[in-house]
N, C-alpha and C. Protein backbone atom coordinates (compact mmCIF):
# COMPACT_ATOMS: atom_id res chain seq x y z
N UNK A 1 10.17 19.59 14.70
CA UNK A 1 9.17 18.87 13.95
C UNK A 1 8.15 19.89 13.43
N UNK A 2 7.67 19.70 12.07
CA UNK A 2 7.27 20.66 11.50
C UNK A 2 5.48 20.00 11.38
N UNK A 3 4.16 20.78 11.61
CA UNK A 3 3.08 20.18 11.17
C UNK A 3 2.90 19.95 9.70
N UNK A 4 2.00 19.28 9.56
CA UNK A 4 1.51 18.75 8.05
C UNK A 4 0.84 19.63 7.81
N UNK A 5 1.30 19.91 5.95
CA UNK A 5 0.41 20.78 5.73
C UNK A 5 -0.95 20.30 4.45
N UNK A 6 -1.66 21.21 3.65
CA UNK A 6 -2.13 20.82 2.63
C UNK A 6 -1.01 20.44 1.72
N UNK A 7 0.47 20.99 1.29
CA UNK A 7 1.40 20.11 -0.04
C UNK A 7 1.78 18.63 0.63
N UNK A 8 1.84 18.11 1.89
CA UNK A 8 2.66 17.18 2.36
C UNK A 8 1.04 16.39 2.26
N UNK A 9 0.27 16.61 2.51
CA UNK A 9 -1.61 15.84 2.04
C UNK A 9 -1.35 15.72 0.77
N UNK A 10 -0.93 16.27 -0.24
CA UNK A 10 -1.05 15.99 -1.42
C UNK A 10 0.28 15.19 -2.42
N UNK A 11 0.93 15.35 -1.43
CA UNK A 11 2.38 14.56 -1.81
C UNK A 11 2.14 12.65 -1.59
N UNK A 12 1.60 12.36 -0.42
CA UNK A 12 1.06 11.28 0.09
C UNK A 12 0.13 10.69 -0.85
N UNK A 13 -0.58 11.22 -1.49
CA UNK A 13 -2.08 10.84 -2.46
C UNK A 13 -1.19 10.64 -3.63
N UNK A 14 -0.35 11.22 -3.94
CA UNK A 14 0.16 11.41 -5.85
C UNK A 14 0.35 9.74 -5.93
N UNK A 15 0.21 9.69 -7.46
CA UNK A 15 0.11 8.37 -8.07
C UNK A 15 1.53 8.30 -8.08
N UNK A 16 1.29 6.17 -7.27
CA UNK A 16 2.20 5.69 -7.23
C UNK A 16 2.45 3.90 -8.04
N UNK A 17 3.33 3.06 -8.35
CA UNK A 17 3.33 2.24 -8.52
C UNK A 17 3.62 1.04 -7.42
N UNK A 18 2.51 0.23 -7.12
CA UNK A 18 2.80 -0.57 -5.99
C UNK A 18 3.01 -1.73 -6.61
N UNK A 19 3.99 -2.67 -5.90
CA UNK A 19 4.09 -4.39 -6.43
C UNK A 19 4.31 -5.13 -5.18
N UNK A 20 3.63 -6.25 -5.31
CA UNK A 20 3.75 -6.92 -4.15
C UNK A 20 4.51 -8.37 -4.64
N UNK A 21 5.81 -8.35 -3.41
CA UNK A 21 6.45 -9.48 -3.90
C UNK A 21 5.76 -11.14 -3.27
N UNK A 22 4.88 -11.51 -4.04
CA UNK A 22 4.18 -12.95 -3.81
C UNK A 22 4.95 -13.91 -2.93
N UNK A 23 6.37 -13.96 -3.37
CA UNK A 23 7.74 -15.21 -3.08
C UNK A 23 7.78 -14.58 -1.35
N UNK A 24 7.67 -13.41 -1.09
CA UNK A 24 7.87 -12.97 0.55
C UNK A 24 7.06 -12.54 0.98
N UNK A 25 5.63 -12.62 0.60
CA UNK A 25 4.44 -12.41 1.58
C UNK A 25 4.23 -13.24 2.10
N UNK A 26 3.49 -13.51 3.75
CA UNK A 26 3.38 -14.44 4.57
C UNK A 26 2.01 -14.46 4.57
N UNK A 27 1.02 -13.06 4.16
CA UNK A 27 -0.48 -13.44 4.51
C UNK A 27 -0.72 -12.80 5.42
N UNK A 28 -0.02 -11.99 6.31
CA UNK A 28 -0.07 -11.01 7.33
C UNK A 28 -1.07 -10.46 7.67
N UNK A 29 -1.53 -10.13 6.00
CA UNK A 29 -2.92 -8.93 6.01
C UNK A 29 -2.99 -7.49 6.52
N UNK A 30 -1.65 -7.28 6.87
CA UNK A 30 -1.51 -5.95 7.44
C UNK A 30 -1.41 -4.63 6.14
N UNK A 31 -1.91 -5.06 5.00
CA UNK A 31 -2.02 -4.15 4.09
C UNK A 31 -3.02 -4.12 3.48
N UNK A 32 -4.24 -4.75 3.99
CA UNK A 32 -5.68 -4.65 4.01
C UNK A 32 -6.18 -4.28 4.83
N UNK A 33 -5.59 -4.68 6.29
CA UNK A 33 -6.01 -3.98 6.99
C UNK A 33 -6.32 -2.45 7.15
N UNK A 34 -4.78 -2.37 6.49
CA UNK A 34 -4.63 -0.47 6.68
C UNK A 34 -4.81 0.37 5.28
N UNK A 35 -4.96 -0.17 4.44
CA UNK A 35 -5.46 0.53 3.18
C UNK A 35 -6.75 -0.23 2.56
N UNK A 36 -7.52 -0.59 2.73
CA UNK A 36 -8.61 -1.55 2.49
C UNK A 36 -9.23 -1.11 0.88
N UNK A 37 -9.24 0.16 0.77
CA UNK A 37 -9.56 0.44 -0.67
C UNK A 37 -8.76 0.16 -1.78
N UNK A 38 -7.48 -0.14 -1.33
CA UNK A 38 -5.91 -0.86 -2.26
C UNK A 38 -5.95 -2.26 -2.16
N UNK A 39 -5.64 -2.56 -1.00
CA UNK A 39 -5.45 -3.79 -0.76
C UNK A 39 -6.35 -4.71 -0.50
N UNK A 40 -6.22 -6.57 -0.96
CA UNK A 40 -7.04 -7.06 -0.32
C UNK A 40 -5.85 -8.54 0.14
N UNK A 41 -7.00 -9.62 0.22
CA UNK A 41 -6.14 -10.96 0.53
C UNK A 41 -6.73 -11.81 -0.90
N UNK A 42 -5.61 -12.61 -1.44
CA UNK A 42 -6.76 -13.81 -2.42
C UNK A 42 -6.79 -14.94 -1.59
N UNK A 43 -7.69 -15.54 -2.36
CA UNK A 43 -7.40 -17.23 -1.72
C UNK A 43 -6.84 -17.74 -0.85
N UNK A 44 -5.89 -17.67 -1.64
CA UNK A 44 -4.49 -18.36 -0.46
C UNK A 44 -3.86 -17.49 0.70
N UNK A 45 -4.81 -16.70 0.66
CA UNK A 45 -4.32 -15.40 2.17
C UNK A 45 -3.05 -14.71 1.60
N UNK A 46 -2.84 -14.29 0.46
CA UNK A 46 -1.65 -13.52 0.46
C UNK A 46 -2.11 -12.45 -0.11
N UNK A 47 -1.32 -11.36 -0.24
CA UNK A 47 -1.32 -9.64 -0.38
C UNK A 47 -1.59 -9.69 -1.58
N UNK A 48 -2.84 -8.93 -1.97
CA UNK A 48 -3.35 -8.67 -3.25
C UNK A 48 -3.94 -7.12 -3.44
N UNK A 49 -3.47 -6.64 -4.78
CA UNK A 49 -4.12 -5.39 -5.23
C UNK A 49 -5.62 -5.49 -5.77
N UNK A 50 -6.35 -4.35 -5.12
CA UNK A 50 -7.65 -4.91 -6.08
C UNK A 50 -8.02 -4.09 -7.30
N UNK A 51 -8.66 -4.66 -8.12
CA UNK A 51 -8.19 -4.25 -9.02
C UNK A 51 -8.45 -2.41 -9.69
N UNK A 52 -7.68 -2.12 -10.47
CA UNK A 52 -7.45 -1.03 -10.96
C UNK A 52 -6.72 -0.32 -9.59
N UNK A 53 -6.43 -0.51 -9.07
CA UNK A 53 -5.60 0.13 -8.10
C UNK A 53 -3.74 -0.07 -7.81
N UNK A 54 -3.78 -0.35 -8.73
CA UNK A 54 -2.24 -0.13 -8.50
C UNK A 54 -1.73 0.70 -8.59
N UNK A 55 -2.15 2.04 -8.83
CA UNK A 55 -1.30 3.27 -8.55
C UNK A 55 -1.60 4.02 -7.24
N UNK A 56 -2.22 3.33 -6.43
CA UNK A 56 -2.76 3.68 -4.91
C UNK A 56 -4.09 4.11 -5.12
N UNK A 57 -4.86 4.04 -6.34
CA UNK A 57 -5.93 4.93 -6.04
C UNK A 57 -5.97 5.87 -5.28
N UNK A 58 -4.83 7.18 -5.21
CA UNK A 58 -4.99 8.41 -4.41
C UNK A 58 -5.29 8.23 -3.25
N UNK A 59 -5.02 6.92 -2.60
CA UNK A 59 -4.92 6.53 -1.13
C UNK A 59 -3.69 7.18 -0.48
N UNK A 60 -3.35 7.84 1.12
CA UNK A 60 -2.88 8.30 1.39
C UNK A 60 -2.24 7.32 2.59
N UNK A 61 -2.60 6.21 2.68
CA UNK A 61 -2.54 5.17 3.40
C UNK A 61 -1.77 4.33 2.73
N UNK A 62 -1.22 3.90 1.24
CA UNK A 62 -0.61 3.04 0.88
C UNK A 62 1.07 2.80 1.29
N UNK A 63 1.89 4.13 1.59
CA UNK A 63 2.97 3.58 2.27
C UNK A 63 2.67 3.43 3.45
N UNK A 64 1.72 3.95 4.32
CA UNK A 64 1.43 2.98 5.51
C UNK A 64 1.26 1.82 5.39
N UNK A 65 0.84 1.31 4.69
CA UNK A 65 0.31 -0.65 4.18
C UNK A 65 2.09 -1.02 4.06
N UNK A 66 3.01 -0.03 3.51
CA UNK A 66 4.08 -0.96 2.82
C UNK A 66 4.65 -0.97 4.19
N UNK A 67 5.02 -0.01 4.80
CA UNK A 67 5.78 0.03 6.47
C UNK A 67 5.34 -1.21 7.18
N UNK A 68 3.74 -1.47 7.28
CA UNK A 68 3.03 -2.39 8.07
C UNK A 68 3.56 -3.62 8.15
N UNK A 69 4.06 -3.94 6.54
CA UNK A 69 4.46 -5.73 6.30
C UNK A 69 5.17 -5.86 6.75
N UNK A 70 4.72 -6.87 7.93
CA UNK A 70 6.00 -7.51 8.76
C UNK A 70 7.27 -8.21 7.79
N UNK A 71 7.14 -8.05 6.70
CA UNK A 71 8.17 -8.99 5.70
C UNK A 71 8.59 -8.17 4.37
N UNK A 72 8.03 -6.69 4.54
CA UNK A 72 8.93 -5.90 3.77
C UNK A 72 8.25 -6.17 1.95
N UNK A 73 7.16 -6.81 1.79
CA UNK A 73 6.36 -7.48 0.82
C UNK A 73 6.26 -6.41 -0.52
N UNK A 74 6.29 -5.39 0.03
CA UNK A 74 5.33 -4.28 -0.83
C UNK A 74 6.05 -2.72 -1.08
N UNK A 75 6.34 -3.07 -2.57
CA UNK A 75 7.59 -1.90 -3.13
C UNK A 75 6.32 -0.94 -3.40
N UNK A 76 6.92 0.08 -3.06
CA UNK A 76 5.61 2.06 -4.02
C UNK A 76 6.99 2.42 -4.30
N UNK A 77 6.72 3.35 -5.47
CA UNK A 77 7.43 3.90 -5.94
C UNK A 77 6.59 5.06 -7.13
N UNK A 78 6.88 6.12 -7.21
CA UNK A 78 6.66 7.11 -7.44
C UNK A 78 6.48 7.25 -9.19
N UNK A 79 5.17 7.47 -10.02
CA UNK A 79 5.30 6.57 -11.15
C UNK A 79 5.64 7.92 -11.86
């Protein structure tokens, strides 16, 4: 196992495209919890981006948010 360095810090931050699939979120909140500057809840308690942040806002936490969903909710992908 190798430590983290400064490129693997900056690999994590690079702009990404996140989508959250509405039809399989449960409301979990486990992607507000853990990225709070990305993520929030609306109304109806389900997984919401806030806004202007859908490319992670250089959050280094957003595939942590996607791992978190107990229901697999939340595609990143590398824009």
């Amino acid at each position: 196992m190798s430590a983290r360095g400064p490129a693997d810090a900056r690999d994590a931050r690079a702009a990404v495209r996140i989508a959250i699939d509405r039809e399989r979120c449960i409301g979990a909140g486990q992607c507000a919890l853990t990225a709070p500057e990305v993520f929030t809840q609306d109304d109806d308690g389900l997984g919401a981006l806030l806004p202007g942040r859908e490319d992670g806002g250089g959050s280094a936490l957003v595939r942590e948010a996607a791992r978190a969903c107990p229901v697999a909710a939340i595609a990143v992908r590398p824009l």
